[in-house]
Protein backbone atom coordinates (compact mmCIF):
# COMPACT_ATOMS: atom_id res chain seq x y z
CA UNK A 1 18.63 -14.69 -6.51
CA UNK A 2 15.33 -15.86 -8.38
CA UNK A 3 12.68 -13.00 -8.23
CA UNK A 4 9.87 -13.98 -9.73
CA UNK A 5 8.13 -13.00 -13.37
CA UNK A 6 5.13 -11.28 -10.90
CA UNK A 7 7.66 -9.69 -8.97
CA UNK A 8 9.79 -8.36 -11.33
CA UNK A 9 6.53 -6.64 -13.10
CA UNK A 10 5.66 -5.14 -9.98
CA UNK A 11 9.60 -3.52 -9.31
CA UNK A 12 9.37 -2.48 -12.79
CA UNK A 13 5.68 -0.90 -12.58
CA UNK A 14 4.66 -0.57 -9.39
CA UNK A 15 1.56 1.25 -7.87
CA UNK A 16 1.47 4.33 -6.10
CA UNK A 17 -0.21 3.91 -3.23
CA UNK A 18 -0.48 0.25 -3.46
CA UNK A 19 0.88 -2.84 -1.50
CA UNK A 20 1.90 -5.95 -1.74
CA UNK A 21 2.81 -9.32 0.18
CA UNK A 22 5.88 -10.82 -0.78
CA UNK A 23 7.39 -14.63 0.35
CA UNK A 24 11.23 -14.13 0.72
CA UNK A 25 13.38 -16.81 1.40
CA UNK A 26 16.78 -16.40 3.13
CA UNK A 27 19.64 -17.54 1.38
CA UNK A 28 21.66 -17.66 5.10
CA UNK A 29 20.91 -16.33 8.10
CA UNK A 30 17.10 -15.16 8.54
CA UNK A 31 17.40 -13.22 10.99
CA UNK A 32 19.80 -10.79 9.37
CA UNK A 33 17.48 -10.60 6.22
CA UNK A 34 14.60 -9.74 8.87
CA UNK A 35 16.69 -6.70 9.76
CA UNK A 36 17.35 -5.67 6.22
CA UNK A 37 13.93 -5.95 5.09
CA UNK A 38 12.36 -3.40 8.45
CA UNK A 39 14.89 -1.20 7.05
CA UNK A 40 14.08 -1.29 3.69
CA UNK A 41 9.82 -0.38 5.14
CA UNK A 42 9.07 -3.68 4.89
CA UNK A 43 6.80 -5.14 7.16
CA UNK A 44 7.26 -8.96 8.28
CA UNK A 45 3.89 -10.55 8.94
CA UNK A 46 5.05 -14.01 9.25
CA UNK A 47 7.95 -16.53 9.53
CA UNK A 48 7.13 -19.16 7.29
CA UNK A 49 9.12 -22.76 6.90
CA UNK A 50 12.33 -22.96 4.83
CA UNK A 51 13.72 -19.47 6.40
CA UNK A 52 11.06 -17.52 4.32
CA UNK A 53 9.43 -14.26 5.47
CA UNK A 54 5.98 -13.17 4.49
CA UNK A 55 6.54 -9.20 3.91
CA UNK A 56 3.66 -6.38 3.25
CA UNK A 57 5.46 -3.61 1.35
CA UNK A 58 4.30 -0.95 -0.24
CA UNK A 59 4.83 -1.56 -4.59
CA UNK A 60 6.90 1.56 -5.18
CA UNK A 61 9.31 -0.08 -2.35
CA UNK A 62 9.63 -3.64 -4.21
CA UNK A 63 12.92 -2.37 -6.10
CA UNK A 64 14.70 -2.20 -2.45
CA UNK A 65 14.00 -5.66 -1.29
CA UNK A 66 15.04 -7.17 -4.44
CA UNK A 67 18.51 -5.79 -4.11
CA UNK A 68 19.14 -6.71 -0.70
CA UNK A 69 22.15 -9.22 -0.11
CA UNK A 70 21.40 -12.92 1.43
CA UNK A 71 18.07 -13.38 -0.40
CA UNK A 72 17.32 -17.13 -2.13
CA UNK A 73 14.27 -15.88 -3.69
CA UNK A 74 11.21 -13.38 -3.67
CA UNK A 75 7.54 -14.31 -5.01
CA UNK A 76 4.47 -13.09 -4.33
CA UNK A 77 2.16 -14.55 -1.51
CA UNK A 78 -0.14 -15.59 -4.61
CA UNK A 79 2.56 -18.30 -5.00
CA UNK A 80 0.56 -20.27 -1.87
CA UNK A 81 -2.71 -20.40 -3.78
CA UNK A 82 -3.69 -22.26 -6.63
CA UNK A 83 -6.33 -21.43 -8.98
CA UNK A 84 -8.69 -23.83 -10.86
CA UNK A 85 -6.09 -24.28 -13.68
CA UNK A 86 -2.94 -24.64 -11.17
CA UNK A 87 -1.87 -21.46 -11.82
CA UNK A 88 -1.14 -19.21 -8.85
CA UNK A 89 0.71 -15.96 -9.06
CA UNK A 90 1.32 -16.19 -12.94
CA UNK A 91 -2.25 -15.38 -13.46
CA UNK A 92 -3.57 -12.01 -12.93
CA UNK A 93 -7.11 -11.23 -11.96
CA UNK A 94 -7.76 -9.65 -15.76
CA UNK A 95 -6.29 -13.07 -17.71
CA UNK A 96 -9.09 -15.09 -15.66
């Protein structure tokens, strides 16, 4: 499973009382990972193409979603947007 360098720093120092939106692509059957993910308090707040999920999740929950079986990969929704220098979730707000 490929988790992302912006993912992994949140699962390794996440925020209390923060969230996040994560893009999780199913590896199989999306459906199944749906369940999983409502289990593990995530929230899905979209089906996206290529049997990926957009997920809200708290931070200190990130750990549990990256250990789930049947996952592809997990990146943040920042992967969508691309800053001025083409950037997207590699950049953090503070390295701008």
């Amino acid at each position: 499973m490929y988790v992302s360098p912006a993912v992994r720093s949140i699962r390794d120092e996440p925020l209390e009382g923060e969230s996040v939106t994560l893009l999780v692509r199913a590896a199989g059957d999306v459906d199944e990972i749906r369940d999983r993910i409502e289990d593990a308090d995530g929230t899905i707040e979209d089906s996206l193409e290529f049997e990926t999920l957009a997920v809200a999740i708290p931070q200190t929950d990130v750990g549990a979603i990256c250990e789930l079986d049947g996952i592809e990969s997990i990146e943040t929704d920042r992967t969508l947007t691309i800053d001025a220098d083409g950037a997207g979730e590699d950049v953090s707000a503070s390295e701008n």
